[in-house]
N, C-alpha and C. Protein backbone atom coordinates (compact mmCIF):
# COMPACT_ATOMS: atom_id res chain seq x y z
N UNK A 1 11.45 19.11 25.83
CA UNK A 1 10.07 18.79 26.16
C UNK A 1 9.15 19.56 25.20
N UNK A 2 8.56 18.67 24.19
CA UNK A 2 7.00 19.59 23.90
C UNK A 2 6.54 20.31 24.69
N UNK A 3 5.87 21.57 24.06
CA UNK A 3 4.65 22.30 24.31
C UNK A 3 3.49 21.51 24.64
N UNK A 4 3.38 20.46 24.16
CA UNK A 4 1.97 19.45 24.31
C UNK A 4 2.30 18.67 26.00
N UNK A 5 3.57 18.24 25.85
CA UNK A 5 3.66 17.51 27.06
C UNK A 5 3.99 18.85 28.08
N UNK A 6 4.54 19.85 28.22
CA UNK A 6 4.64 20.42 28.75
C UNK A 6 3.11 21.24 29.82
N UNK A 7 2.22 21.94 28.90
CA UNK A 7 0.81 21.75 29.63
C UNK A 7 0.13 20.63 30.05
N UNK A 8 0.37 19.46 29.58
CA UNK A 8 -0.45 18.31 30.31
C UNK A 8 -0.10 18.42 31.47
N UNK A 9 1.15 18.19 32.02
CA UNK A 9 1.96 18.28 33.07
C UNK A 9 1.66 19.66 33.76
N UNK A 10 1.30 20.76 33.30
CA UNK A 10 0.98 21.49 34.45
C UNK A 10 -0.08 21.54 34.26
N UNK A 11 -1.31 20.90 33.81
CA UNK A 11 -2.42 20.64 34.53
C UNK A 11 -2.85 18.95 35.19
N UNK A 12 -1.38 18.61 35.56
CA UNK A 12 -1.43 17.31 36.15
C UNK A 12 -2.82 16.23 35.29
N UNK A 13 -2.55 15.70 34.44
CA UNK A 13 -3.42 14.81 33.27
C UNK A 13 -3.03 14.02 33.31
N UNK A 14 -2.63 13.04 32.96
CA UNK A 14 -2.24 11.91 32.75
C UNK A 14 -2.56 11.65 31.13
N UNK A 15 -1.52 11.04 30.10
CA UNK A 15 -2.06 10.96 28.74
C UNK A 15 -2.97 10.17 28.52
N UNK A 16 -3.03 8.82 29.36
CA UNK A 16 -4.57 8.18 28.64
C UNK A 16 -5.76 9.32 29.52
N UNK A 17 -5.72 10.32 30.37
CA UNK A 17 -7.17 10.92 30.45
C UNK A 17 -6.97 12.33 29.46
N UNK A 18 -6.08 12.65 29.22
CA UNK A 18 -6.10 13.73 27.87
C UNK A 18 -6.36 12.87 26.59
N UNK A 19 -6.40 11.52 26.16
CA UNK A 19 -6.85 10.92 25.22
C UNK A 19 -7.84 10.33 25.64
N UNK A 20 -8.57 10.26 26.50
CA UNK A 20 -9.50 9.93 26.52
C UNK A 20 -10.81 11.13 26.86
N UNK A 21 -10.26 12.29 27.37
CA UNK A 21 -11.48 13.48 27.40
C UNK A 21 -10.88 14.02 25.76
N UNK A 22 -10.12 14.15 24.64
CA UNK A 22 -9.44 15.11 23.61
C UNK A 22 -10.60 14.17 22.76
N UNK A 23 -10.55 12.79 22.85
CA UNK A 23 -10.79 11.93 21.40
C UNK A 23 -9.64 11.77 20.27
N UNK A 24 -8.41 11.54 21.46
CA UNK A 24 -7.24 11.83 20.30
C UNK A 24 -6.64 10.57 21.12
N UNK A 25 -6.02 9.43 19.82
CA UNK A 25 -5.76 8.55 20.41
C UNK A 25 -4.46 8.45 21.34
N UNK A 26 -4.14 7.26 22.52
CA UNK A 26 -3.49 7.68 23.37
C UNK A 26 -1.68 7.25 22.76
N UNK A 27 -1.50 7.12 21.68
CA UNK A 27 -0.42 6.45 20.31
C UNK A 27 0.06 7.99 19.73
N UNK A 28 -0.98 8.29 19.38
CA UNK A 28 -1.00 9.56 18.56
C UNK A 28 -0.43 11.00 19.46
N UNK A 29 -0.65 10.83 21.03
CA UNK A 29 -0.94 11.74 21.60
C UNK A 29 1.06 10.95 21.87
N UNK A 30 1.02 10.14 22.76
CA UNK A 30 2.96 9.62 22.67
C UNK A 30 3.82 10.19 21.47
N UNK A 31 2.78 9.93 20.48
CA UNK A 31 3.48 10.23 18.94
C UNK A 31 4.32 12.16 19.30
N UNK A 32 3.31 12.28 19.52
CA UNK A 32 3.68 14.29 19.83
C UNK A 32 4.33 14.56 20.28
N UNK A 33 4.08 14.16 21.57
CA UNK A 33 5.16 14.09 22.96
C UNK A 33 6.07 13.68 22.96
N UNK A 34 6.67 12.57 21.83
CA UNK A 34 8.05 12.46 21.99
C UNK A 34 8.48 12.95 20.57
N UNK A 35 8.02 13.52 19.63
CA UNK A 35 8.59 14.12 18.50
C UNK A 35 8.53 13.20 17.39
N UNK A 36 7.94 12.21 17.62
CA UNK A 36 7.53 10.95 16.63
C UNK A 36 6.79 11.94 14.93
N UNK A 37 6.06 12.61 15.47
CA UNK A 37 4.97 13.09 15.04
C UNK A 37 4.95 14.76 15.01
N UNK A 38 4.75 15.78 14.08
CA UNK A 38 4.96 16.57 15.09
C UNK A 38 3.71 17.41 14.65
N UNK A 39 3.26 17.88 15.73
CA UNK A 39 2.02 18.45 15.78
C UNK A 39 2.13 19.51 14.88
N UNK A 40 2.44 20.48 14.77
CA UNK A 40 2.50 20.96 13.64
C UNK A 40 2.06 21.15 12.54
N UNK A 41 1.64 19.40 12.20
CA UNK A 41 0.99 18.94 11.50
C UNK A 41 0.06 18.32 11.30
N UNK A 42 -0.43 18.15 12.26
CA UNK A 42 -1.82 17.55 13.18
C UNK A 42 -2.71 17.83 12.38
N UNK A 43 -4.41 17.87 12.26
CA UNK A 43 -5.15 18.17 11.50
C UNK A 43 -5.49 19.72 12.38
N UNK A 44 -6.35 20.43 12.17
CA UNK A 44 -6.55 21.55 13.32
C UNK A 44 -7.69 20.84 14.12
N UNK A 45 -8.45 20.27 13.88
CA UNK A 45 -9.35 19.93 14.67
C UNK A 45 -8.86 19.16 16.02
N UNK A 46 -7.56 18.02 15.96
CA UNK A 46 -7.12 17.46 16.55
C UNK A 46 -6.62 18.47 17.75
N UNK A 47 -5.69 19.29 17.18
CA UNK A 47 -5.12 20.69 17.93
C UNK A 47 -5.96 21.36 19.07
N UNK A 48 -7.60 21.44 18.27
CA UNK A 48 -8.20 22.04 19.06
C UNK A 48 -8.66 21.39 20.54
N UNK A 49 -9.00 20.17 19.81
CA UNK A 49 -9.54 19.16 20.88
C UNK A 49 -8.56 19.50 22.14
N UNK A 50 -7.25 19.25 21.76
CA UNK A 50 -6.17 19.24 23.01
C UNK A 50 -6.14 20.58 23.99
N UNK A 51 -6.04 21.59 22.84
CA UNK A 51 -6.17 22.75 23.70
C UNK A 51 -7.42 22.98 24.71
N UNK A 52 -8.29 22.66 24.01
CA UNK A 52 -9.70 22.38 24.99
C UNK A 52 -9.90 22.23 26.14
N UNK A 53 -9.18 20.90 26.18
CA UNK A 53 -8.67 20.03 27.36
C UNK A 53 -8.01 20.46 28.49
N UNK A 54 -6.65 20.82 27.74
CA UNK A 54 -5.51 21.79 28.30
C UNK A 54 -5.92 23.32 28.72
N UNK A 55 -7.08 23.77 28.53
CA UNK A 55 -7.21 25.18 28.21
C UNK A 55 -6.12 25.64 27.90
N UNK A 56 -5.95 26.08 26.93
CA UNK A 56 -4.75 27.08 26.01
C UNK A 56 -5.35 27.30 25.03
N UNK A 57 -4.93 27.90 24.25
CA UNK A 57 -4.69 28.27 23.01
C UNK A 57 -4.15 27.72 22.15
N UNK A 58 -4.77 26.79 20.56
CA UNK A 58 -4.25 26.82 19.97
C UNK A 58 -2.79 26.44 19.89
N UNK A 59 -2.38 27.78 19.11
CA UNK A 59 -1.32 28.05 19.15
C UNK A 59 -0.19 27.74 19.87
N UNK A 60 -0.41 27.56 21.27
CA UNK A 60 0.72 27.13 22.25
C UNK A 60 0.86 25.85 23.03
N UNK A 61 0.14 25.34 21.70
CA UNK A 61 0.52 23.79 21.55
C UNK A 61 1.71 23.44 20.54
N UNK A 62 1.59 24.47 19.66
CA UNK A 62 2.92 24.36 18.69
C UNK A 62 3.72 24.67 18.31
N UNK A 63 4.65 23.66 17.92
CA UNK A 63 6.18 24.23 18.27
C UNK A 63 7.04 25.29 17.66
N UNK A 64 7.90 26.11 17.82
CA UNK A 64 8.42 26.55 16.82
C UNK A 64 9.19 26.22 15.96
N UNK A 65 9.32 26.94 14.65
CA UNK A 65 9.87 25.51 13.61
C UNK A 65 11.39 26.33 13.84
C-alpha cells in the first residue's frame, strides 16, 4: 500500500473528494495509488496540494526508494 493511499484511508476520503478538494486529477491520483506513477516524481506543488488535504507532511507522502 502507498503512503498516499494509506493517509487517505485514515482520514476516511474517498479519491474523487481528495481530487476534487487537492486539484489533482482523479487518474493521476489512481496513477499513485497503485504504483502506475510514482509520486516521487510528482511535481512538488502537486505533493503539496495532497498533503494539504491529508494534513501531513510533505514528505510522508513519499515513498522510500
Amino acid at each position: 500500500m502507498t503512503n498516499l493511499k494509506q493517509y487517505r484511508e485514515m482520514r476516511k476520503i474517498s479519491q474523487r473528494e481528495l481530487a476534487e478538494r487537492s486539484g489533482v486529477s482523479l487518474r493521476t491520483l489512481q496513477d499513485y495509488e497503485q504504483g502506475r506513477k510514482p509520486i516521487n516524481q510528482a511535481a512538488a506543488i502537486t505533493v503539496y496540494k495532497l498533503s494539504e488535504v491529508l494534513e501531513c507532511n510533505v514528505w510522508e507522502l513519499l515513498e522510500d526508494e
